[in-house]
Protein backbone atom coordinates (compact mmCIF):
# COMPACT_ATOMS: atom_id res chain seq x y z
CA UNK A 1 -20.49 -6.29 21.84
CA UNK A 2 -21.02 -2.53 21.51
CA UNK A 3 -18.82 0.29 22.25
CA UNK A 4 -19.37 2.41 25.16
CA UNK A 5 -18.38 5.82 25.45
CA UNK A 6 -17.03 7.27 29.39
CA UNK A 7 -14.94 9.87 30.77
CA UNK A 8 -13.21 10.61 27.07
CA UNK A 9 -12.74 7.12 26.34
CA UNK A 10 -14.72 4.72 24.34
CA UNK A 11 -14.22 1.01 25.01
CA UNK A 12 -15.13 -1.46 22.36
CA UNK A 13 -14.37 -4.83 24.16
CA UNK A 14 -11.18 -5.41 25.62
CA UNK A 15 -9.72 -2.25 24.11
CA UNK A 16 -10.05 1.43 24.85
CA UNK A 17 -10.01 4.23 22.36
CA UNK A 18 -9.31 7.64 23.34
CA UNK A 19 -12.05 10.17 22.19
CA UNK A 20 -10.71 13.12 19.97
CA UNK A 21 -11.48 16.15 18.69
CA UNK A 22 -10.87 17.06 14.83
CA UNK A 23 -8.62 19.75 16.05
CA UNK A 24 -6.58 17.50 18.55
CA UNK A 25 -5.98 15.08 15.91
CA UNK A 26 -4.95 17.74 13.50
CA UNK A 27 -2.39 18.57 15.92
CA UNK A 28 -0.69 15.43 16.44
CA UNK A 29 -0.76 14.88 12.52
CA UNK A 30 1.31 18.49 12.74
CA UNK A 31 3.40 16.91 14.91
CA UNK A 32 4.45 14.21 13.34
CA UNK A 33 1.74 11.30 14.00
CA UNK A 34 1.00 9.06 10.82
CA UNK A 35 -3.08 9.34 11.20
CA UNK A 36 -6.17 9.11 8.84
CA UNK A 37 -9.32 8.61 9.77
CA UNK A 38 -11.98 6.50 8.51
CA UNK A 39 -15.70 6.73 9.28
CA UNK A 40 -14.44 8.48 12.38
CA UNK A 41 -12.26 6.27 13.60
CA UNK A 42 -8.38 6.99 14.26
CA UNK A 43 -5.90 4.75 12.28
CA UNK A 44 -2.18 4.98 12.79
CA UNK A 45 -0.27 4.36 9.24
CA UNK A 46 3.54 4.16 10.50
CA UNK A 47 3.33 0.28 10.51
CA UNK A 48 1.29 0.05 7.41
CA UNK A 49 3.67 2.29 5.75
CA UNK A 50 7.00 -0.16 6.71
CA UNK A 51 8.47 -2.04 3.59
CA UNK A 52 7.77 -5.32 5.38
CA UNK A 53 6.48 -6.79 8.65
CA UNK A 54 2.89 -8.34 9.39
CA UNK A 55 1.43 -4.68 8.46
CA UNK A 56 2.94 -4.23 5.29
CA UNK A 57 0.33 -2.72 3.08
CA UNK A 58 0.07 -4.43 -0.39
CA UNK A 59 -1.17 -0.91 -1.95
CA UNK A 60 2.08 0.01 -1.22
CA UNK A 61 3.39 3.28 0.87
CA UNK A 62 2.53 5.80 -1.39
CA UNK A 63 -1.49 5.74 -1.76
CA UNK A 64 -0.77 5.65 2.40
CA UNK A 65 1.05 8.57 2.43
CA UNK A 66 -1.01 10.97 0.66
CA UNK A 67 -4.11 9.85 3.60
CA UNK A 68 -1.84 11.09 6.52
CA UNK A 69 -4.01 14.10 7.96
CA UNK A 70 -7.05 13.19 5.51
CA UNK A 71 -10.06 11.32 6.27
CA UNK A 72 -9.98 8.48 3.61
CA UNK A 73 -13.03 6.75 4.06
CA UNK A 74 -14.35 6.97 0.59
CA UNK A 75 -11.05 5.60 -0.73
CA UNK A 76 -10.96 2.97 2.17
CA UNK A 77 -14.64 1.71 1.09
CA UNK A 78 -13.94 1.60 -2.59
CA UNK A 79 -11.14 -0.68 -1.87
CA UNK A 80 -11.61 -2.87 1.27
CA UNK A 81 -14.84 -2.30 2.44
CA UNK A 82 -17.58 -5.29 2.34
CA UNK A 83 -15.89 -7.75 -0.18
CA UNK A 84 -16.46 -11.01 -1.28
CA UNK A 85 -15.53 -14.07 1.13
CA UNK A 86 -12.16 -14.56 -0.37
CA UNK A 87 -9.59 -16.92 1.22
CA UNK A 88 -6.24 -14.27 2.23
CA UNK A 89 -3.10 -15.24 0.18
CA UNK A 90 -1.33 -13.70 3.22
CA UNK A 91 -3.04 -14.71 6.38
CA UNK A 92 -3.45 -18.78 6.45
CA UNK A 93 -7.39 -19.41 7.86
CA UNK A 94 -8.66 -16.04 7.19
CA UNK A 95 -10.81 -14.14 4.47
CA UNK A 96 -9.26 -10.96 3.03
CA UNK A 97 -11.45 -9.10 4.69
CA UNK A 98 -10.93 -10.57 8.17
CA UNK A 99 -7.52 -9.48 7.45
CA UNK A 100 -7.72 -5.74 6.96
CA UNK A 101 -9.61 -5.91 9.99
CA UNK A 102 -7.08 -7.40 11.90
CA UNK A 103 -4.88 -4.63 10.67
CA UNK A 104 -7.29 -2.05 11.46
CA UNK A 105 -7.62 -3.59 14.76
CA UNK A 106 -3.72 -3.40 15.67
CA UNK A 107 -3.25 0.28 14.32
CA UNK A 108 -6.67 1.71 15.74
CA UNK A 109 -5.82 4.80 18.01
CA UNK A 110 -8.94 6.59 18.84
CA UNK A 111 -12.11 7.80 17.29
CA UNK A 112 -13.07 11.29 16.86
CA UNK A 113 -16.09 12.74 19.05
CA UNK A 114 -18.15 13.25 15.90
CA UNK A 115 -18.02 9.04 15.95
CA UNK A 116 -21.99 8.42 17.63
CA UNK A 117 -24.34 6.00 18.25
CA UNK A 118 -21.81 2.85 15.96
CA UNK A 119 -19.03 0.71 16.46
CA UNK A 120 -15.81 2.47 15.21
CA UNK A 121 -13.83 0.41 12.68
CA UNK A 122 -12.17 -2.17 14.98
CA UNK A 123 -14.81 -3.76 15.62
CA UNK A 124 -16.27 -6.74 14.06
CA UNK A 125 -20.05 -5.32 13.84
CA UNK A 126 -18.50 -2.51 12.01
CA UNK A 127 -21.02 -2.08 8.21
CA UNK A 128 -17.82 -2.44 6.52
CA UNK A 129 -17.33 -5.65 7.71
CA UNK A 130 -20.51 -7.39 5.97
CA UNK A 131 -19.36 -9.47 3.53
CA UNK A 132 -20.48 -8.88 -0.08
CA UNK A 133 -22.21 -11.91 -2.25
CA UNK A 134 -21.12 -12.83 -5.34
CA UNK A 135 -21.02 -10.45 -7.94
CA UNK A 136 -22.71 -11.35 -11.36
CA UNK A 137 -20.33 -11.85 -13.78
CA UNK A 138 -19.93 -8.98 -16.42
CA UNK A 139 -19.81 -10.20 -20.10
CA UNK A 140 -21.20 -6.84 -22.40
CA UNK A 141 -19.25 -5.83 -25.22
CA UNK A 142 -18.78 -2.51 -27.05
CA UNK A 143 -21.80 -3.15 -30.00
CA UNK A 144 -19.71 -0.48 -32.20
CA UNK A 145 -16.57 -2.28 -31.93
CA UNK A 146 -15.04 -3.71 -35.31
CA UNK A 147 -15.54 -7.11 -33.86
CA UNK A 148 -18.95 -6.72 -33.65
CA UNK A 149 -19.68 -5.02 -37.08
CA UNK A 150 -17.38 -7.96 -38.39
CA UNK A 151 -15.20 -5.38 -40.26
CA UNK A 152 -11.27 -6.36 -40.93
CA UNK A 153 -9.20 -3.86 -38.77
CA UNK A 154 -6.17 -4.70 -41.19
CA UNK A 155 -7.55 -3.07 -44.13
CA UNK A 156 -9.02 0.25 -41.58
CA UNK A 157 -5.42 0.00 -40.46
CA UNK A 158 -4.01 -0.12 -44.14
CA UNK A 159 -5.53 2.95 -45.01
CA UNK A 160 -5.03 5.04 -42.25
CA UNK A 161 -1.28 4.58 -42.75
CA UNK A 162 -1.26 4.96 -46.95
CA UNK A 163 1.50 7.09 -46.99
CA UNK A 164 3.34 6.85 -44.25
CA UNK A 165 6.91 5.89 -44.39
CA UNK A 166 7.38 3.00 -41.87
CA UNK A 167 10.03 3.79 -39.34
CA UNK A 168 9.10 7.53 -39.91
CA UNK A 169 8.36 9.64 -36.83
CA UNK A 170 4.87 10.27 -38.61
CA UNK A 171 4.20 6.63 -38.75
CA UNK A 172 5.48 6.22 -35.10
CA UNK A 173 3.47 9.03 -33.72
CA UNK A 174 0.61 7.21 -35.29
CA UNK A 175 1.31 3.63 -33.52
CA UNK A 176 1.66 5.67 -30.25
CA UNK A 177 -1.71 7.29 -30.30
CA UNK A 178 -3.33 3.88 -31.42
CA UNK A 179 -1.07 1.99 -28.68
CA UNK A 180 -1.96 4.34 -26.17
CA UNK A 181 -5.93 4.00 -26.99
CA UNK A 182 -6.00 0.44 -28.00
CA UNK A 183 -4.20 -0.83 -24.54
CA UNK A 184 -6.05 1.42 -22.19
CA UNK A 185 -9.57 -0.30 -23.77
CA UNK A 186 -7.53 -3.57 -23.58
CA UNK A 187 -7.00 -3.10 -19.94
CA UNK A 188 -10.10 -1.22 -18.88
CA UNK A 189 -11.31 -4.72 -18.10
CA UNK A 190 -9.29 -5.38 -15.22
CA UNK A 191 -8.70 -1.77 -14.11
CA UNK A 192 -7.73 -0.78 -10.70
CA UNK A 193 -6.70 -4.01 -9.16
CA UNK A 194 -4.62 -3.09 -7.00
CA UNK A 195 -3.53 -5.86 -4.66
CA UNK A 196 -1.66 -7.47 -6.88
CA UNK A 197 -1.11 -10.43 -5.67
CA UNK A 198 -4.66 -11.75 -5.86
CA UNK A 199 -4.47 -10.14 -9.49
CA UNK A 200 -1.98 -12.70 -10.65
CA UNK A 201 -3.38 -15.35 -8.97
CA UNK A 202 -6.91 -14.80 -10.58
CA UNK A 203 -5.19 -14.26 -14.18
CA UNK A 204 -3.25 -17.93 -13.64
CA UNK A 205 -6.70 -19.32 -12.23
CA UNK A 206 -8.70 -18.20 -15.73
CA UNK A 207 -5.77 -19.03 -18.10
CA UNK A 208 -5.36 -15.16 -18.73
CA UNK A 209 -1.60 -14.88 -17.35
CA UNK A 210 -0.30 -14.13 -20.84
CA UNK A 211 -2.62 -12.78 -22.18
CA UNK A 212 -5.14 -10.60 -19.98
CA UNK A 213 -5.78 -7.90 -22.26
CA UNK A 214 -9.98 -7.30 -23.12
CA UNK A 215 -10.49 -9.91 -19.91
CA UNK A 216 -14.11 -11.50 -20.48
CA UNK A 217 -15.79 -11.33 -17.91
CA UNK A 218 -14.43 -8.14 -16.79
CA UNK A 219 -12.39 -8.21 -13.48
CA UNK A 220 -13.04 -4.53 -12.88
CA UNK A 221 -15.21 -4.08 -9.78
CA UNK A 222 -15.21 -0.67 -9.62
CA UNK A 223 -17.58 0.04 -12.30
CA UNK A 224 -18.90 -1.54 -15.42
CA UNK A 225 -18.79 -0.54 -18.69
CA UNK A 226 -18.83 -2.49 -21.91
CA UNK A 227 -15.86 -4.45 -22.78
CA UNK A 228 -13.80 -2.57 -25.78
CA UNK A 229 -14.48 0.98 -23.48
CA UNK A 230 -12.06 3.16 -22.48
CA UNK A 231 -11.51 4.05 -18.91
CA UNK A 232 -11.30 7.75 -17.93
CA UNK A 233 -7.46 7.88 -18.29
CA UNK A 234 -8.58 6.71 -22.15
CA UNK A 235 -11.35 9.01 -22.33
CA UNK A 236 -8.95 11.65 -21.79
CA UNK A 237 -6.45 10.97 -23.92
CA UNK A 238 -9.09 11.08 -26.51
CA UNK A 239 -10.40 13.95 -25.87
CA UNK A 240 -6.95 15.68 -25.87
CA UNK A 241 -6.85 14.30 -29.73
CA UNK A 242 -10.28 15.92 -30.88
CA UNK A 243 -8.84 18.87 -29.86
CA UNK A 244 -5.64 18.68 -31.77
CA UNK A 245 -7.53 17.48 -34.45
CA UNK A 246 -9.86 20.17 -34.66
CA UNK A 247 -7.69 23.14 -33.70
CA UNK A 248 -3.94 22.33 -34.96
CA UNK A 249 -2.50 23.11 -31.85
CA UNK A 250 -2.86 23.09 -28.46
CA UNK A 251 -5.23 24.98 -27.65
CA UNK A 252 -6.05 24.69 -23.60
CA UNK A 253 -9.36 26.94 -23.74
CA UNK A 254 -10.95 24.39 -26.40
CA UNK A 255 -9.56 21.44 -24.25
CA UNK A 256 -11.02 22.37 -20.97
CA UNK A 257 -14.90 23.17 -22.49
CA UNK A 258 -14.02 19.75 -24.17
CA UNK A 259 -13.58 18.37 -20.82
CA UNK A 260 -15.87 19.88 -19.22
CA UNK A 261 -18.46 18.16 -21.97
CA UNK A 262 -17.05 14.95 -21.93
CA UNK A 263 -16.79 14.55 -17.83
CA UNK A 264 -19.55 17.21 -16.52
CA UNK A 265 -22.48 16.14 -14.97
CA UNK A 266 -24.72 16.48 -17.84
CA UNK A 267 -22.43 13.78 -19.89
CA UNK A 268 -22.34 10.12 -19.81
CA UNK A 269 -20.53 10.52 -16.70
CA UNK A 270 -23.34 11.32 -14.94
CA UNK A 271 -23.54 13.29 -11.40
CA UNK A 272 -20.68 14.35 -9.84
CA UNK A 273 -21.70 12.73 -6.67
CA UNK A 274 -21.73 9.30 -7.65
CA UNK A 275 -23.02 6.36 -5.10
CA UNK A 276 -20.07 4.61 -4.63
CA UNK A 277 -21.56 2.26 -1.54
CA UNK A 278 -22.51 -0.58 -3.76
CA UNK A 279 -19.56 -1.32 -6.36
CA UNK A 280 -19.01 -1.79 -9.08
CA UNK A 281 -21.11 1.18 -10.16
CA UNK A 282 -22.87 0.81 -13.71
CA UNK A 283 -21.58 3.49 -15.88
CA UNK A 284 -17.93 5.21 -16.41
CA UNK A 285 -15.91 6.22 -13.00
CA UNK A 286 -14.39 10.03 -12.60
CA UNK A 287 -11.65 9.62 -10.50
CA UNK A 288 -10.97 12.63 -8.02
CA UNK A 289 -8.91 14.72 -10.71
CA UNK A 290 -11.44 15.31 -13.11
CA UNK A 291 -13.96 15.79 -10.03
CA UNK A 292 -12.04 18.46 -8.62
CA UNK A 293 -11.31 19.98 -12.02
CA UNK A 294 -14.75 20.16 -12.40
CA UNK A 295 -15.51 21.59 -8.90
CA UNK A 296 -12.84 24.44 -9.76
CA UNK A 297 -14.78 25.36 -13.41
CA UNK A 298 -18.01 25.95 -11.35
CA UNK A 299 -16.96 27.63 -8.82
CA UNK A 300 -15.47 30.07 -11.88
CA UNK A 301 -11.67 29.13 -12.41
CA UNK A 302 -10.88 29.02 -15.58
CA UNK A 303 -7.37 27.96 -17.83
CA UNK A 304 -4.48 28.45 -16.12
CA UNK A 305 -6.10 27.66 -12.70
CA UNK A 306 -8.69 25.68 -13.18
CA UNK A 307 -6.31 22.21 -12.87
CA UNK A 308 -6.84 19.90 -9.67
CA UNK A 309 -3.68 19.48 -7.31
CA UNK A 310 -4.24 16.33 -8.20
CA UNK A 311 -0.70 14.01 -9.56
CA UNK A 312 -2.13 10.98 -10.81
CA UNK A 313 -1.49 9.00 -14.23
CA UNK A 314 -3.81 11.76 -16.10
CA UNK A 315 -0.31 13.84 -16.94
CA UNK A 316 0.87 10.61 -18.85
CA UNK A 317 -2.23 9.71 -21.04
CA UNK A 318 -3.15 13.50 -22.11
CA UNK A 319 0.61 13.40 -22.98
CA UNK A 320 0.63 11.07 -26.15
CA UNK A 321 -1.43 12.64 -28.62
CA UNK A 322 0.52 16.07 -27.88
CA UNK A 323 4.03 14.37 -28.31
CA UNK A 324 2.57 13.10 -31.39
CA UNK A 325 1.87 16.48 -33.24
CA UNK A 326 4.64 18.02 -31.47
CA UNK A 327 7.67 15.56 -31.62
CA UNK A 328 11.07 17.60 -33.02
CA UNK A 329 9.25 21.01 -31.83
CA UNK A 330 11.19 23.24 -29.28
CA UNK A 331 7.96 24.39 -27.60
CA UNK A 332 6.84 20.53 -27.08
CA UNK A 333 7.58 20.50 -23.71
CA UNK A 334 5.31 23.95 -23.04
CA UNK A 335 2.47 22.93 -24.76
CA UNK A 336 2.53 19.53 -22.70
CA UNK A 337 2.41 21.35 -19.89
CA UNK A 338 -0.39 23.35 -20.77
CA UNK A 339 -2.53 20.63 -21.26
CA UNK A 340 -1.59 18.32 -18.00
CA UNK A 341 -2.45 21.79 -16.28
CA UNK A 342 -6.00 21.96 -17.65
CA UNK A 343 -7.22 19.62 -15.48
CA UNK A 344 -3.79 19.26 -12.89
CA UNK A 345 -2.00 21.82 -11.72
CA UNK A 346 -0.21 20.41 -10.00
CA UNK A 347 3.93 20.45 -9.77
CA UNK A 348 4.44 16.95 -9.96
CA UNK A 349 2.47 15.87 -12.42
CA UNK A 350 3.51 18.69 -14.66
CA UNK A 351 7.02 17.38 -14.03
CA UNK A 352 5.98 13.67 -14.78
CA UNK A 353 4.07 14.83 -18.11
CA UNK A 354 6.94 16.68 -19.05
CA UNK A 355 9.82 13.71 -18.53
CA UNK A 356 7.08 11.38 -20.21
CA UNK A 357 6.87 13.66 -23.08
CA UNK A 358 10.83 13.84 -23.62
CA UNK A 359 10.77 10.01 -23.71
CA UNK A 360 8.55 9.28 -25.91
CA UNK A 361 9.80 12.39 -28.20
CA UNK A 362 12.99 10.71 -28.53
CA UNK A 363 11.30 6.78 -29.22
CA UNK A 364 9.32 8.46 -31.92
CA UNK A 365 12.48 10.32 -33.57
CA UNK A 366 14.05 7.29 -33.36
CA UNK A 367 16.22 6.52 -30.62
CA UNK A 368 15.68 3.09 -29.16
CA UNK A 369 13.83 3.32 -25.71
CA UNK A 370 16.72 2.72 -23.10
CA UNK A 371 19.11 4.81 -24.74
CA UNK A 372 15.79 7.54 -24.26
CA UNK A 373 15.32 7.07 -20.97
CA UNK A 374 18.77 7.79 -19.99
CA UNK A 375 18.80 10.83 -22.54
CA UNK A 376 15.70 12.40 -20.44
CA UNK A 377 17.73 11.03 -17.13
CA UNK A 378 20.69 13.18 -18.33
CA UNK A 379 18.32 16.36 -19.16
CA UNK A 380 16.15 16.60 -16.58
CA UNK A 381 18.89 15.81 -13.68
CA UNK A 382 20.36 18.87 -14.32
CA UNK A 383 17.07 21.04 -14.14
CA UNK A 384 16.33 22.42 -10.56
CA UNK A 385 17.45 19.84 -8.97
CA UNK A 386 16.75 21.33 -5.61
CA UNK A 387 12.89 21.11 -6.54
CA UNK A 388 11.19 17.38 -4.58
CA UNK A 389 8.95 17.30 -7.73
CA UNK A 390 11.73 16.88 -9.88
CA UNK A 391 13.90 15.04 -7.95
CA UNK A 392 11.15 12.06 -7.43
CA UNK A 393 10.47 12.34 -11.43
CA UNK A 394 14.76 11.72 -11.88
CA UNK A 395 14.37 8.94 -8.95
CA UNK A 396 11.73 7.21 -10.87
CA UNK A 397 13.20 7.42 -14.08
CA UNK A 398 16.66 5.59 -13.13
CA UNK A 399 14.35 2.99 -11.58
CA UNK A 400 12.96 2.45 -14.67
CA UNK A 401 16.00 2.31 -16.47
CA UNK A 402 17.50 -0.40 -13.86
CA UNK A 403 14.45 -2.88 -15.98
CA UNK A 404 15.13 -1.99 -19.15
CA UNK A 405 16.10 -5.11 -20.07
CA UNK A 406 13.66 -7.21 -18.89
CA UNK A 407 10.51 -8.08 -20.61
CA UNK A 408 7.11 -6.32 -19.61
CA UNK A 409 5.59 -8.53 -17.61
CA UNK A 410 8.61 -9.04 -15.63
CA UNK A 411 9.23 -5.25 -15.16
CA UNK A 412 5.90 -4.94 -14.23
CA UNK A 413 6.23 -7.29 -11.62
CA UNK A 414 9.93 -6.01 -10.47
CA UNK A 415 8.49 -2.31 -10.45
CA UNK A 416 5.48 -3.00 -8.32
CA UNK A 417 6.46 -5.69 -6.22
CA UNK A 418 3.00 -7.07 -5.57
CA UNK A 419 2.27 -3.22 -4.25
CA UNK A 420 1.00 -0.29 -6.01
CA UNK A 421 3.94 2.43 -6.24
CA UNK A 422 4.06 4.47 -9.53
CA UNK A 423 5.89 8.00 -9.78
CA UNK A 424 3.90 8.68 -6.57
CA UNK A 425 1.30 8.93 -8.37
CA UNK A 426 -1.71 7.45 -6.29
């Protein structure tokens, strides 16, 4: 049944939707309303945001949070538009996607007037309600890999470390750079999967619970690229170590025209406006962060300002290989902060990097990993406290240290509880 529009209302069955105008829903957002919109239609997040109740979003609060005022349709269509008919582990005798409408349905408010000639997104004839077919299943490999040159990684491994003292912080800072690359190409495979419950039951289903790491096929259906890749979090990260390697230091004017190669549009990246209707796309995915830091270069901003206010898991990754050269140094801090700002500048992540960085300074000098949590706990609690940036970073630590002694799969499970909440870091 379609929608139509009278006297400032728009009726789409049973149910009437007030017509708004950008600027009146700007001001009830100022006022205190929980709104986004999405392809022009109204949603009210306070119930969706509530720890538990027939709302409850599995993403968790925070990734809700950070929509209030925003129009998050390209976030709400790389995540819940058109899927696959899947059976909902949370609504007996519906699909997944029948749920989130249902949802949508209950916490619809209005549409804005720009909303013409479609059915807002309550109702069912809505495009993102067309269910997806199958997708083919993804099997390609990296051909470079060591694997597929049939080369023994022991002896590679062997030599790189001739020399090194084990237990040394030198031979540490080396594991943590190779960790740090080696699991983000592990887990590039099932990347972004965010409701986490139908995560762990498609792991159990394929026999992968313990060990999910390279996952053939891939269960990443945001894009595709060959198994053994990094994602952009490991591209990064990488990047962060040419620099080091090639410079000494940090050196944030080399990193940003490093970045700026390695993500631009002329790179295997590929256009900054990517189609993301159809997912997965084929090729590597540049999350918002490096999108907006590249926005900022061409519009002429350049090192210190050129960062995105953008706080997600970037400040962690471009972390490692910094902590590595730097680890003892009294400037290691600064120079992690300098290169989280190249492409965030933003407070929070800066504050994240830099608690990050103090944690895994004291692991590779030697202190075992509890006892350096609670170190950077102690250090960092009495630094401007008053600041919100710093206080979440504090609040997050001390969770973290509450599962410090359970194993990783169970802290993973504990921390997220089946919802995505990390250092409020969407």
């Amino acid at each position: 049944m379609t929608a139509v529009t009278h006297m400032g209302v728009q009726r789409v069955h049973d149910k009437e939707l007030r017509i708004f105008s950008k600027a009146e829903f700007e001001a009830r957002v100022r006022n205190g309303a929980k709104w986004t919109v999405i392809d022009h239609t109204i949603v009210d997040l306070e119930e969706l945001m509530a720890l538990d109740g027939p709302c409850v979003h599995k993403g968790g609060v925070e990734v809700l949070r950070i929509g209030i005022g925003e129009d998050t349709t390209s976030m709400f269509t790389g995540v819940h538009a058109n899927l696959q008919n899947i059976a909902s582990l949370h609504c007996n005798g519906s699909s997944v996607i029948e749920h989130i409408r249902a949802k949508i349905a209950s916490n619809v408010v209005g549409v804005l007037d720009t909303l013409q000639g479609q059915p807002p997104l309550c109702c069912p004839e809505h495009r993102f309600w067309t269910e997806s077919p199958p997708k083919p299943m993804y099997n390609d490999e990296v051909p470079s890999s060591l694997k597929a040159q049939e080369i023994d990684a022991s002896i590679l491994i062997a030599a790189a470390v001739e020399g090194l003292t084990p237990g040394s912080v030198k031979w540490r800072a080396f594991w943590a750079v190779l960790g740090s690359l080696v699991a983000d190409a592990a887990a590039q495979p099932t990347h972004w999967n965010y409701k986490i419950s139908y995560f762990h039951d498609e792991l159990r289903k394929r026999g992968h619970w313990e060990a999910p790491e390279f996952m053939k096929p891939s269960m990443n259906d945001f894009y595709k690229v060959p198994i053994g890749s990094y994602s952009c979090y490991g591209d990064q990260s990488f990047v962060v170590l040419e620099s080091l390697l090639a410079r000494q230091k940090v050196d944030p004017l080399d990193i940003k025209n490093r970045f700026v190669k390695k993500f631009g549009s002329h790179g295997e990246y590929g256009p900054l406006d990517q189609q993301r209707e159809l997912l997965p796309i084929s090729g590597p995915w540049r999350h918002g962060s490096l999108t907006q830091f590249l926005n900022n270069v061409a519009r002429g901003c350049d090192w210190p300002h050129c960062g995105s206010d953008d706080s997600s898991a970037d400040c962690f990754v471009k972390a490692v290989p910094v902590v590595a050269l730097y680890a003892g140094s009294s400037d290691l801090l600064d120079r992690v902060e300098e290169v989280v700002a190249v492409t965030q500048n933003n407070p929070l992540a800066i504050s994240a990097g830099r608690a990050f960085a103090r944690i895994l300074e004291a692991i590779l000098l030697g202190t075992a990993p509890s006892s350096a949590v609670a170190e950077a706990i102690q250090a960092f609690g009495t630094q401007q406290p008053s600041l919100e940036e710093w206080e979440k970073t504090v609040g997050s630590m001390r969770r973290a240290a509450e599962l410090s002694q359970l194993n990783m799969s169970e802290a993973a499970g504990a921390s997220s509880g089946g919802r995505f909440e990390v250092w409020n870091i969407a």
